[in-house]
Protein backbone atom coordinates (compact mmCIF):
# COMPACT_ATOMS: atom_id res chain seq x y z
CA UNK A 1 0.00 0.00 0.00
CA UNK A 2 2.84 2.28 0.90
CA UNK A 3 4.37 1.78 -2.48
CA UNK A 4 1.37 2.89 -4.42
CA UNK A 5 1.29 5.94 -2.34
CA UNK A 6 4.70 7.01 -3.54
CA UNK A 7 4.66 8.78 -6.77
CA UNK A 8 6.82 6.61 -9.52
CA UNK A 9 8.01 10.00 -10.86
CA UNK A 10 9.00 12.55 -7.93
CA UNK A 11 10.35 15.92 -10.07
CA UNK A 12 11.91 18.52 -7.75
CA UNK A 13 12.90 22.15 -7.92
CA UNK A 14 13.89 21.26 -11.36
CA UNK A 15 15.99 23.88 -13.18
CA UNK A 16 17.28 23.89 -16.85
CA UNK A 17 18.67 26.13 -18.92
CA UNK A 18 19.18 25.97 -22.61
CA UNK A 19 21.88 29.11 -23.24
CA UNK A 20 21.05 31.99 -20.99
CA UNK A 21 16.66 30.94 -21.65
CA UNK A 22 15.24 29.19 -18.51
CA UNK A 23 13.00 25.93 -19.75
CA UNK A 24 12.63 25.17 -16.18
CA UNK A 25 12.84 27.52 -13.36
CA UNK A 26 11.92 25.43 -9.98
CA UNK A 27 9.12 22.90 -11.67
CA UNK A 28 8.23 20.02 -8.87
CA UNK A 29 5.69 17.42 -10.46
CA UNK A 30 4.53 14.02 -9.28
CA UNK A 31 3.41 11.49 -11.60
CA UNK A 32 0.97 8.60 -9.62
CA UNK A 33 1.36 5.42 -9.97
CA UNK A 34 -1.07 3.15 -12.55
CA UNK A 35 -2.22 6.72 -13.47
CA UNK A 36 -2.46 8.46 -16.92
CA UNK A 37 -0.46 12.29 -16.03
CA UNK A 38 -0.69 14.61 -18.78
CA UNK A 39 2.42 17.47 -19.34
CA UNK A 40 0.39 20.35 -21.34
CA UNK A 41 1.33 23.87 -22.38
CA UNK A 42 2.13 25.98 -26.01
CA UNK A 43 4.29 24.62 -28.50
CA UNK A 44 8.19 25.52 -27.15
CA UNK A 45 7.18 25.27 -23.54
CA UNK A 46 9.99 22.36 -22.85
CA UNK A 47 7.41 19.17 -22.86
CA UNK A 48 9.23 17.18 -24.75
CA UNK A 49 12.83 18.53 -23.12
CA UNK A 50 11.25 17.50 -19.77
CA UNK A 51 10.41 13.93 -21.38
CA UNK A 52 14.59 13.86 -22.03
CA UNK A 53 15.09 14.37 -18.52
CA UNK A 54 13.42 11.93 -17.06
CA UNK A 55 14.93 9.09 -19.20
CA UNK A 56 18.47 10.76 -18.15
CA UNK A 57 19.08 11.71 -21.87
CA UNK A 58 19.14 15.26 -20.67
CA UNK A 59 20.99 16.92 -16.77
CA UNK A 60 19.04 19.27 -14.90
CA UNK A 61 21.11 22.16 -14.14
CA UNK A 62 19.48 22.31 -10.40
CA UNK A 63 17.11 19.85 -8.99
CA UNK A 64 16.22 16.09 -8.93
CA UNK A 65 14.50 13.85 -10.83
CA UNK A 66 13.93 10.11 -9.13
CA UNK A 67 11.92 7.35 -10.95
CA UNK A 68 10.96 4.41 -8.66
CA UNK A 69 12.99 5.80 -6.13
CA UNK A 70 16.07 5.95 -7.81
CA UNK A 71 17.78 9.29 -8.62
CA UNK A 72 18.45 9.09 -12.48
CA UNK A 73 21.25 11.62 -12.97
CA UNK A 74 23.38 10.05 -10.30
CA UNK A 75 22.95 6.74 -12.07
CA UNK A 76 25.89 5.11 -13.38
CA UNK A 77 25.43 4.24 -17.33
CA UNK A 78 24.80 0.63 -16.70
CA UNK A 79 22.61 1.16 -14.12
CA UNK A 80 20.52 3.79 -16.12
CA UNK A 81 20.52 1.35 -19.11
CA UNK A 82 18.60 -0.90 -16.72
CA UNK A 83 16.38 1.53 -15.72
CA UNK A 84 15.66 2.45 -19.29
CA UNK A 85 14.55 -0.92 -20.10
CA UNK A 86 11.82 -0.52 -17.56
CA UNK A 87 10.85 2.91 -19.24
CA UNK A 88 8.76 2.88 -22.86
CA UNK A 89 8.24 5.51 -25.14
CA UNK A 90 6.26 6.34 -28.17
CA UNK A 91 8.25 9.16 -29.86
CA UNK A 92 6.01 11.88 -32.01
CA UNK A 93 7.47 10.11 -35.52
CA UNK A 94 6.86 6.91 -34.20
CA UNK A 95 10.42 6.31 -34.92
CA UNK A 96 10.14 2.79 -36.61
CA UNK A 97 13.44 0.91 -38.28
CA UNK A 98 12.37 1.66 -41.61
CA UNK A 99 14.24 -1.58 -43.14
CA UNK A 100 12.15 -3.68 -41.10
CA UNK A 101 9.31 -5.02 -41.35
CA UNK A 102 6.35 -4.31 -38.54
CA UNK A 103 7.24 -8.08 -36.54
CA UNK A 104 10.91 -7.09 -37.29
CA UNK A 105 10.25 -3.68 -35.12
CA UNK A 106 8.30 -4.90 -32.74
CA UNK A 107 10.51 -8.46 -32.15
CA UNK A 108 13.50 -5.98 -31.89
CA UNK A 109 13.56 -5.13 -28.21
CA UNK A 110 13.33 -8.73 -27.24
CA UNK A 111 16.04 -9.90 -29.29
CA UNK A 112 18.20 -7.26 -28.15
CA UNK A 113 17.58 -7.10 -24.22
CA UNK A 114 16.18 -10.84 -23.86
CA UNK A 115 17.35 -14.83 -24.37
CA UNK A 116 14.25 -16.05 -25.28
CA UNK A 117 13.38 -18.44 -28.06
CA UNK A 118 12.04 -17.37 -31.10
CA UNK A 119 9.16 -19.33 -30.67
CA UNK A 120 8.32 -17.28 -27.45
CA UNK A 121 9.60 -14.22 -28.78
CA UNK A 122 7.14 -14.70 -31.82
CA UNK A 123 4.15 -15.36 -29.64
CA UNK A 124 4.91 -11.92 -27.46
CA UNK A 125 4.76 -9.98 -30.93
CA UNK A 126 1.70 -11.41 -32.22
CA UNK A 127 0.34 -10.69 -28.61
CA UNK A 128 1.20 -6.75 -28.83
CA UNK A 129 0.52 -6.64 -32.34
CA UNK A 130 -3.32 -7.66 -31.36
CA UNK A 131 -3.22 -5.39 -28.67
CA UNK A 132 -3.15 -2.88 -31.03
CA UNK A 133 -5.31 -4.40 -33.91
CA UNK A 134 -2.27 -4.87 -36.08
CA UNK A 135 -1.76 -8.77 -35.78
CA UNK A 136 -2.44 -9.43 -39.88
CA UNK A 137 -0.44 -6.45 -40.84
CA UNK A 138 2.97 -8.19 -39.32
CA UNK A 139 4.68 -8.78 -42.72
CA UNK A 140 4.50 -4.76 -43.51
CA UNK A 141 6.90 -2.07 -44.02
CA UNK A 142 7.03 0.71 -42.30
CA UNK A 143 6.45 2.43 -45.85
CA UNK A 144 3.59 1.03 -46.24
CA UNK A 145 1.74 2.23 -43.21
CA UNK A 146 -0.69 5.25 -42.87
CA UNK A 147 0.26 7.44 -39.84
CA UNK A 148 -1.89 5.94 -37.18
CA UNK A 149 -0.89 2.70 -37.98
CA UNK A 150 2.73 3.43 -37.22
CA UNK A 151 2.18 5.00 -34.05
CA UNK A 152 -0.01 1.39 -32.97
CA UNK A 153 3.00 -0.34 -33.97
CA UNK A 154 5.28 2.15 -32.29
CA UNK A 155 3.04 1.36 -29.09
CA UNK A 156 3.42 -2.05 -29.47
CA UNK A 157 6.76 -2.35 -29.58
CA UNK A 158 7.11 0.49 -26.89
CA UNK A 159 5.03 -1.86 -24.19
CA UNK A 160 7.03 -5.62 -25.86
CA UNK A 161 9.44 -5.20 -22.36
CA UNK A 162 6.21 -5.20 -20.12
CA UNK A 163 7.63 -1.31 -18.79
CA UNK A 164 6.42 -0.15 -15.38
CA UNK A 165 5.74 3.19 -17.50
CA UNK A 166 4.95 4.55 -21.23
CA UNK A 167 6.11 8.16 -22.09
CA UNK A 168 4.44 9.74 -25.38
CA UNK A 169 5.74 12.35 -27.46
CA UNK A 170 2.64 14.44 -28.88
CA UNK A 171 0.93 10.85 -29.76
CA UNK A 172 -2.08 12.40 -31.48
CA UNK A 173 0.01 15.03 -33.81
CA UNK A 174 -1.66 14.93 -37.28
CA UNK A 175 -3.94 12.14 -36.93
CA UNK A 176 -7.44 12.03 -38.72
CA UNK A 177 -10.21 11.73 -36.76
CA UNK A 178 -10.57 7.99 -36.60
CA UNK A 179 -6.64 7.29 -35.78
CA UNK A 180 -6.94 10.06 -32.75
CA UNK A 181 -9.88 8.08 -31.40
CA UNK A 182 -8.24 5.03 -32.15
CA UNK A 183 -4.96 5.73 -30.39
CA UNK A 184 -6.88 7.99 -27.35
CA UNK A 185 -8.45 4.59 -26.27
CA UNK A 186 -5.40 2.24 -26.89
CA UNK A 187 -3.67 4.72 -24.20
CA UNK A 188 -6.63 4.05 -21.89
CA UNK A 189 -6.81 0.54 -22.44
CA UNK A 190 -3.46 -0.52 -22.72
CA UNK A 191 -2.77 1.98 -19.05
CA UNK A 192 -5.50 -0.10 -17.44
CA UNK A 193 -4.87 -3.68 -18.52
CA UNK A 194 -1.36 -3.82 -17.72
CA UNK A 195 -1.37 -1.32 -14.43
CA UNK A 196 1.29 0.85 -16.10
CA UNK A 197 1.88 4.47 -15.28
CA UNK A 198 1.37 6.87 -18.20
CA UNK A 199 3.08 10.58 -19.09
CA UNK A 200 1.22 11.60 -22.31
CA UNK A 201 2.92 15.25 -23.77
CA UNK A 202 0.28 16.85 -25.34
CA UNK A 203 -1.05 20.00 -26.52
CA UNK A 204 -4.00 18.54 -28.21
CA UNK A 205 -6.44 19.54 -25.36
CA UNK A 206 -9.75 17.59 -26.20
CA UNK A 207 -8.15 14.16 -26.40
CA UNK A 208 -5.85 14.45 -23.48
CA UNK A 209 -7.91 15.56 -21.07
CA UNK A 210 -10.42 12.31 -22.18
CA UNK A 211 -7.53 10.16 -20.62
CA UNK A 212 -5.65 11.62 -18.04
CA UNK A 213 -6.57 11.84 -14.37
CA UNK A 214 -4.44 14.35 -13.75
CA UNK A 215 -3.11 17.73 -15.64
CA UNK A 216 0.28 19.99 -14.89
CA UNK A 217 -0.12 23.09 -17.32
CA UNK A 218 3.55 24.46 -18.22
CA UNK A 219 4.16 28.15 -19.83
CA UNK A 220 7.27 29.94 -18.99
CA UNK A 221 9.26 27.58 -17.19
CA UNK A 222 6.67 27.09 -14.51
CA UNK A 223 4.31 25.04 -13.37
CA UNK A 224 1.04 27.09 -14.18
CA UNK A 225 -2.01 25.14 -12.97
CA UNK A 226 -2.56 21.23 -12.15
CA UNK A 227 -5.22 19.30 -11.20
CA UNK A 228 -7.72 17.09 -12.82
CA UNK A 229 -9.36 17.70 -16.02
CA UNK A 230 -12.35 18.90 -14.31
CA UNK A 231 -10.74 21.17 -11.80
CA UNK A 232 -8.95 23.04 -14.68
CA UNK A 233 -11.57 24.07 -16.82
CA UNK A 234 -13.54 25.36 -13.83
CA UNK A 235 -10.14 27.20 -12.95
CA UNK A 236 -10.43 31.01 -12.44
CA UNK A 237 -7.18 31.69 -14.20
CA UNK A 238 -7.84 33.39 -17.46
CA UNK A 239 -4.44 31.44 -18.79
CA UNK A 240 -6.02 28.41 -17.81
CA UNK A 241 -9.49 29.24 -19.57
CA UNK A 242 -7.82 30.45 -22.70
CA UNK A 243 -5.93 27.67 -23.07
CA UNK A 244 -7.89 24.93 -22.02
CA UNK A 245 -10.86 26.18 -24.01
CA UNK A 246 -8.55 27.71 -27.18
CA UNK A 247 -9.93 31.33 -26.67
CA UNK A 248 -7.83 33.45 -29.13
CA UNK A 249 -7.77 36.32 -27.31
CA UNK A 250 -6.41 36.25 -23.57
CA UNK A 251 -3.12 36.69 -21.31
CA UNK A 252 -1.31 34.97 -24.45
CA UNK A 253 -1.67 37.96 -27.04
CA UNK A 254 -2.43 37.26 -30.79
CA UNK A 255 0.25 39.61 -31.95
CA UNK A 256 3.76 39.41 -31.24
CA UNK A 257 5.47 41.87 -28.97
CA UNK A 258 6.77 44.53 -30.40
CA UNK A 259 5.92 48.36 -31.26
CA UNK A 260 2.48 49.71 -32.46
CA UNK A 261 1.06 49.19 -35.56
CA UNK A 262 0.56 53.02 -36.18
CA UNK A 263 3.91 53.92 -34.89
CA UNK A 264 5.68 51.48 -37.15
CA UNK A 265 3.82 53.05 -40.16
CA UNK A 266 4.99 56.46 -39.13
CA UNK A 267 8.80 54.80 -40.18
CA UNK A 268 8.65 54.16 -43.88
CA UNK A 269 12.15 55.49 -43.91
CA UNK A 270 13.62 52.31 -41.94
CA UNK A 271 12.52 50.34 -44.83
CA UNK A 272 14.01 52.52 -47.74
């Protein structure tokens, strides 16, 4: 019981620093275990960058990061590399080995971290692969597949280790329709069946909040807002509102900062 009550992700008075621009400025985040956490905010807000840090790709310049109790950027290599293998992800491209075929991909983490059989190793694919409602389409190339398919296979082979958690890269990025629905409830489905903990970057609002239990709104290298889906759009902030709800005019202005219109038309001369 205790160990459910301990978040699997504990993210404190992070700072980083790309150049002399603050991505982080003293961000603390918990991400629940068996629970779908979703990392909002504008395009350029550090989502993904903060995705990099947890898997120890990235160093904080200030702060910790611990997953499952362990404190990643004090990890040795090895020891990280273990960690790793415990740690899916479904990247935004879906990031398949384009010279193999959709078993190939999906067989590929097994061959390379396992000892199993073939025989086993081909019954684990064709288990993921129906997971995902991609069993029939094994013999594929990456080529061949339309964009929601590759992200199902990227899932698949992202979950073929049996991880304790999934992190995805803007999964629903220029999807139709049918493949956002399609993926939305795999990430729902797949979360609950096999009691993993899912971090879903996102700025698509409508189909994250559908799945996550809980919301952390960056903007600025802070920690905005967080709460559940419900308790942010009934938030009084007028960031939260605008965002949440996609209001073009609020606290984030339509026009970029700079002088007035009419002044700048008083200067023809600067453009002589």
């Amino acid at each position: 019981m205790l160990e459910k009550r301990v978040p699997l992700v504990k993210i404190r008075d992070l700072h980083f620093y790309r150049g002399n621009r603050a991505i982080f400025e003293g961000v603390n985040i918990d991400i629940e275990r068996g629970k779908v956490t979703a990392i909002m905010g504008p395009s350029g807000t550090g989502k993904t960058t903060l995705l990099k840090l947890i898997g120890g790709q990235l160093r904080p310049d200030k702060g910790t990061i611990e997953v499952d109790g362990q404190n990643v950027h004090k990890l040795s290599r090895s020891d990280l590399y273990e960690l790793r293998k415990r740690m899916g992800m479904l990247f935004q491209s879906g990031a398949l080995l384009t010279d193999l075929t959709v078993y190939d991909n999906v067989a590929f983490p097994l061959r390379e971290h396992t000892d199993l059989p073939e025989s086993m190793i081909r019954d684990l694919v064709l288990m993921k692969l129906q997971a995902v409602g991609l069993r029939n389409a094994r013999n594929l190339q990456p080529a061949e597949l339309s964009g929601g398919m590759a992200r199902r296979v990227a899932l698949a082979r992202a979950v073929t280790l049996e991880p304790m958690m999934i992190m995805y890269d803007e999964p629903f990025t220029g999807q139709d329709p049918i493949s956002m629905g399609t993926l939305v409830n795999l990430i729902h489905r797949i979360n609950d069946a096999m009691g993993l903990t899912s971090i879903v970057v996102s700025h698509d609002v409508e189909e994250t909040a559908e799945i996550a239990d809980y919301i952390y709104l960056l903007s600025d290298g802070k920690i905005i807002e967080h709460g559940s889906p419900v308790l942010l759009r009934g938030s009084g902030s007028q960031w939260v509102q605008q965002f949440m709800h996609g209001y073009p005019d609020g606290p984030v202005p339509f026009h970029y900062a700079g002088p007035d219109f009419e002044e700048d038309l008083l200067k023809p001369e600067e453009y002589a």
